[in-house]
N, C-alpha and C. Protein backbone atom coordinates (compact mmCIF):
# COMPACT_ATOMS: atom_id res chain seq x y z
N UNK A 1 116.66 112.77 111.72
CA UNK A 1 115.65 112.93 110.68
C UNK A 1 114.28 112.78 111.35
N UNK A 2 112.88 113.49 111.27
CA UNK A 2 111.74 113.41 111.68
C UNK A 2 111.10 112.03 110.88
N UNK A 3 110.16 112.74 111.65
CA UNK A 3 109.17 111.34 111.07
C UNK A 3 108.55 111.25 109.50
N UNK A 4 108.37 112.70 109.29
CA UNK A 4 108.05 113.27 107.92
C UNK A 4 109.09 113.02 107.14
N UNK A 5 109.93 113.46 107.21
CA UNK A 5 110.97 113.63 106.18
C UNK A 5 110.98 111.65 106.10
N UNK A 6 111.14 110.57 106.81
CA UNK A 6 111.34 109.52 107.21
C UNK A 6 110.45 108.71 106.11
N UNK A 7 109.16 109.03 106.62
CA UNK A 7 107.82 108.71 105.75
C UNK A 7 107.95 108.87 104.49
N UNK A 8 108.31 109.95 103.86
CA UNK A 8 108.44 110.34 102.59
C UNK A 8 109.54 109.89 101.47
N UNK A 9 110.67 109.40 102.28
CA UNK A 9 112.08 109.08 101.42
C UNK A 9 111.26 107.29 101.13
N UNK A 10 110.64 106.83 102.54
CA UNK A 10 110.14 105.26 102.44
C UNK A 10 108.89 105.13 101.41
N UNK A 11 108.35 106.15 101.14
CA UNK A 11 107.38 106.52 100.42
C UNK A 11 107.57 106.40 98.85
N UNK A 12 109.14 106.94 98.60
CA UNK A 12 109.34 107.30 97.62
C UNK A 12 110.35 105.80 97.03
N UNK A 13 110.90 104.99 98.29
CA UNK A 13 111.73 104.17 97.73
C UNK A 13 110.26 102.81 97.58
N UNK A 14 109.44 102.88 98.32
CA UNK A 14 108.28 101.66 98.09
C UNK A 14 107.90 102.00 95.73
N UNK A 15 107.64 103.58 95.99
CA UNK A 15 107.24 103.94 94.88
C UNK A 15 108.33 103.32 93.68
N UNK A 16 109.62 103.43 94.06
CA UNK A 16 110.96 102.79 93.26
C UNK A 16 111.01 101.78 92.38
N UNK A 17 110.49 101.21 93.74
CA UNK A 17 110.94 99.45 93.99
C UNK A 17 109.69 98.83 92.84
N UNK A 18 108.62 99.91 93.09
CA UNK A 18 107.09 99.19 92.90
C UNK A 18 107.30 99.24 90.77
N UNK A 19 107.70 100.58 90.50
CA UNK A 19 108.28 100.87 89.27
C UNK A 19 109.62 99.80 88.56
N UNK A 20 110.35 99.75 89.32
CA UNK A 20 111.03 99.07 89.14
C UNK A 20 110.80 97.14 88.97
N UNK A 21 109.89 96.84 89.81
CA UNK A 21 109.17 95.56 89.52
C UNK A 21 108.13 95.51 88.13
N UNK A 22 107.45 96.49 87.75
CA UNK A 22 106.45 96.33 86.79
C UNK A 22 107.74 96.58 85.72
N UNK A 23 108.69 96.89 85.47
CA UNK A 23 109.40 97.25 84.37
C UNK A 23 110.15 95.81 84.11
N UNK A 24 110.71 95.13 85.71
CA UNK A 24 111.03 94.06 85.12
C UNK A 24 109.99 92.81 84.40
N UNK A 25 108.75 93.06 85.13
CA UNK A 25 107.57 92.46 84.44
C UNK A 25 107.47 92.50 83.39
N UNK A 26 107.62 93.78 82.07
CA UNK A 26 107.39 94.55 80.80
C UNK A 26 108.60 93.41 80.28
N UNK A 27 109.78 93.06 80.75
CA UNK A 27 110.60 92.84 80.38
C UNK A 27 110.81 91.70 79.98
N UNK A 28 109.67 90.37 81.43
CA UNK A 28 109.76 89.30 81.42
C UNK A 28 108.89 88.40 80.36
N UNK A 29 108.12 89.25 79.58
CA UNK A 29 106.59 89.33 79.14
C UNK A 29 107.25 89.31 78.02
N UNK A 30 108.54 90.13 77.45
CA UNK A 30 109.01 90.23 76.19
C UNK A 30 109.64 89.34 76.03
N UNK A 31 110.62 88.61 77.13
CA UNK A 31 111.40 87.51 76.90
C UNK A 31 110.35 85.78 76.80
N UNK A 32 109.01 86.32 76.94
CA UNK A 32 108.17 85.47 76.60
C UNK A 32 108.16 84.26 78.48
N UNK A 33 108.61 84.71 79.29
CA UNK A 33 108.32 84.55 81.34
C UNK A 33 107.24 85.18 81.27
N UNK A 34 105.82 84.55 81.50
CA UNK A 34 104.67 84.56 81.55
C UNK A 34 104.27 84.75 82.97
N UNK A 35 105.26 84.74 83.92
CA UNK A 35 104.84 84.66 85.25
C UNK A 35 105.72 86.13 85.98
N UNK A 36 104.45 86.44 86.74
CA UNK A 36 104.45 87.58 87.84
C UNK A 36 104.52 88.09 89.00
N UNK A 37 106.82 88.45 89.67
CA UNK A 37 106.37 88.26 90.75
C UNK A 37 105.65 89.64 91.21
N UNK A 38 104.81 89.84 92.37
CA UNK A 38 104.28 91.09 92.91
C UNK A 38 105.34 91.64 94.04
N UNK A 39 104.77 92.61 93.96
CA UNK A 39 105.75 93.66 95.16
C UNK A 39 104.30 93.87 95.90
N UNK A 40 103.92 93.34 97.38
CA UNK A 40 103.06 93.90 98.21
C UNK A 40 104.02 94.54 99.47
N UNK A 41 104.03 95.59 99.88
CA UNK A 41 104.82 96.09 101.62
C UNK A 41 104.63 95.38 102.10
N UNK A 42 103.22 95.25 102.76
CA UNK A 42 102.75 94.39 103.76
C UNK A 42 102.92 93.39 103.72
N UNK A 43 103.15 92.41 102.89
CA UNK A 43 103.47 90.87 102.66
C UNK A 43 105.02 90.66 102.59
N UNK A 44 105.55 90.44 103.89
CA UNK A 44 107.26 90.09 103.49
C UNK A 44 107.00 88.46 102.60
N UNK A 45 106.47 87.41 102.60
CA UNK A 45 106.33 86.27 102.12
C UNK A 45 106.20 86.00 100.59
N UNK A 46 107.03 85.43 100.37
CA UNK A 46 106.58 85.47 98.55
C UNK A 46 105.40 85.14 98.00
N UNK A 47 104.67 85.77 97.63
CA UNK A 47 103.36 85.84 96.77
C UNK A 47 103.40 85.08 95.66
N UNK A 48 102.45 84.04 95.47
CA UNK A 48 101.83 83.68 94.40
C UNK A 48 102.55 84.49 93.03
N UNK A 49 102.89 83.65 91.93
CA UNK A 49 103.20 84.50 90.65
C UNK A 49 101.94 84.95 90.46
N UNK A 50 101.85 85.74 89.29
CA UNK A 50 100.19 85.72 88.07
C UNK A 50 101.08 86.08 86.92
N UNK A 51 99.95 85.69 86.02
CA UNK A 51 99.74 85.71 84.52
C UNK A 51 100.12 87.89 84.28
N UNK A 52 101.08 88.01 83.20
CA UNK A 52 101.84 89.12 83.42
C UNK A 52 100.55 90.08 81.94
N UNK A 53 100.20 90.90 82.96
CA UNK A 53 98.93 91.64 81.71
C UNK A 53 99.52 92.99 80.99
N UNK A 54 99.83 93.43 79.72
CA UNK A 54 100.36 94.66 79.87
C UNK A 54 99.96 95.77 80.20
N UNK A 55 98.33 95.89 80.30
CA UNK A 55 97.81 96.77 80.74
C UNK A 55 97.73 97.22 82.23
N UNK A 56 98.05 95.78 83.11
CA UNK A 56 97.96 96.54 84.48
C UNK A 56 99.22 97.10 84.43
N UNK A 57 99.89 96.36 83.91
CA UNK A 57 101.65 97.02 84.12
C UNK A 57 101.52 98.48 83.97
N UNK A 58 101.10 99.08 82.98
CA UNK A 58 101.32 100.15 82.42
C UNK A 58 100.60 101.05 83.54
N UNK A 59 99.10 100.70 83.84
CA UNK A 59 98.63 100.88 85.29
C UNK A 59 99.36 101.25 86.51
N UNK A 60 99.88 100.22 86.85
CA UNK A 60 100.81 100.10 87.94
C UNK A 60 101.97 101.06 87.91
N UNK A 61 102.61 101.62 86.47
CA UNK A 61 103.63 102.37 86.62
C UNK A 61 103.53 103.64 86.71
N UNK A 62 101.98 103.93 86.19
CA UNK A 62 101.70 105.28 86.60
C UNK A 62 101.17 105.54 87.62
N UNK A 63 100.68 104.11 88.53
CA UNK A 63 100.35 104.58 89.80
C UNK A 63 101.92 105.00 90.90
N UNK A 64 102.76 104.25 90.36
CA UNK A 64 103.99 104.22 91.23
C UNK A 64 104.50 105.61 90.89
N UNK A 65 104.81 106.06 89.42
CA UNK A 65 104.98 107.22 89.18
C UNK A 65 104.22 108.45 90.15
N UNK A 66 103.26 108.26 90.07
CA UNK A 66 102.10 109.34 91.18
C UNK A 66 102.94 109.31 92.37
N UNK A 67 102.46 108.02 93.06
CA UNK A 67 103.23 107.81 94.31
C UNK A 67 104.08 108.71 94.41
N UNK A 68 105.33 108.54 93.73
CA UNK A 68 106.88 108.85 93.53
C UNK A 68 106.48 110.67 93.46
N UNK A 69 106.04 111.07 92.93
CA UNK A 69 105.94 112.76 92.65
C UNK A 69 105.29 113.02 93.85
N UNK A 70 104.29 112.33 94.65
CA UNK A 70 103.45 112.71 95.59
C UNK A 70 104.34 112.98 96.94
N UNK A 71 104.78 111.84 97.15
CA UNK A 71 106.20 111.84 98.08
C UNK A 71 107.18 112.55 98.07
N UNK A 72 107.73 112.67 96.80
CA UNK A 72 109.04 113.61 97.02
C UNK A 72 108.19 115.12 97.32
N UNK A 73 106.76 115.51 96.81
CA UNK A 73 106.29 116.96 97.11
C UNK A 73 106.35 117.02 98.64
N UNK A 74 105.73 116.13 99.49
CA UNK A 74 105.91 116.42 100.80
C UNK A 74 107.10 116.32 101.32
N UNK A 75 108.03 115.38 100.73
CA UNK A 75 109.48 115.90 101.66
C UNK A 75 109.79 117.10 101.29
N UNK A 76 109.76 117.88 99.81
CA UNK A 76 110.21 119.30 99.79
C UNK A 76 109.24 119.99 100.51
N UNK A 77 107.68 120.07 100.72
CA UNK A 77 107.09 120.72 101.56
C UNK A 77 107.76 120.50 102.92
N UNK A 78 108.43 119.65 103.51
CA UNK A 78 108.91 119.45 105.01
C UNK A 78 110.29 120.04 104.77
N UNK A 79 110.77 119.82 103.82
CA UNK A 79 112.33 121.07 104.02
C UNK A 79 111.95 122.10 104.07
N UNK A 80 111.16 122.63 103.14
CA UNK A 80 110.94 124.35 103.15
C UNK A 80 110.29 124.56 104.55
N UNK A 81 109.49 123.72 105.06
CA UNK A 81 108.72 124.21 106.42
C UNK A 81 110.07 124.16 107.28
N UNK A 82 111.28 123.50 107.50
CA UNK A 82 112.09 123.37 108.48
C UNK A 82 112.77 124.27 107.95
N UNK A 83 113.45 124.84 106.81
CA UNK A 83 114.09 126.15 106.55
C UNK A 83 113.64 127.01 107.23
N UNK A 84 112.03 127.29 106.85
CA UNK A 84 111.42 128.69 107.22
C UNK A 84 111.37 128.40 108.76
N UNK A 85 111.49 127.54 109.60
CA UNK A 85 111.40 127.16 111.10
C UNK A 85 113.12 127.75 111.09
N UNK A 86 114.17 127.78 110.63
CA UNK A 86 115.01 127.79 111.42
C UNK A 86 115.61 129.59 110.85
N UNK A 87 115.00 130.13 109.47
CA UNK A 87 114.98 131.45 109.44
C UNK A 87 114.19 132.29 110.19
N UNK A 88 112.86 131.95 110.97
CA UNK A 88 112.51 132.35 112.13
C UNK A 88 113.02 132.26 113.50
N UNK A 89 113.96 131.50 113.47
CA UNK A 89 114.66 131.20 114.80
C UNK A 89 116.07 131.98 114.82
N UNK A 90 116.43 132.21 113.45
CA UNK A 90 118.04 132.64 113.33
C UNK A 90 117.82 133.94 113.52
């Protein structure tokens, strides 16, 4: 697998994970768990909770959503470029 195609699947599972945390947030907020853990990449160390807001949530899921569409466009832009690389070669 290249580096592209590589970038983009990690791209898309950060985007996942990141969706997948604000939803359990939405969730914890309803069960009346006032506390927030974060998803940072860069920080393997557990982060500080915070106070769970619904508005960033909702924020946050459409930024992850973006993410997530943005990523998977460049891995299909990197298949079609390696198709058309190997129908020029065949």
């Amino acid at each position: 697998m290249n580096v592209a195609m590589s970038t983009a699947l990690s791209g898309i599972s950060a985007a996942n994970e990141r969706l997948r945390a604000s939803a359990s947030n939405i969730a914890n907020l309803a069960a009346g768990n006032q506390s927030r853990p974060s998803v940072e990449p860069t920080n393997v160390d557990k982060i500080p909770q915070r106070e769970i807001n619904p508005a960033n949530e909702v924020v946050e899921q459409q930024s992850a959503a973006y993410a997530f569409v943005a990523n998977l466009k460049v891995l299909q832009t990197q298949i079609n470029t390696t198709g058309a690389l190997l129908d020029i070669k065949a």
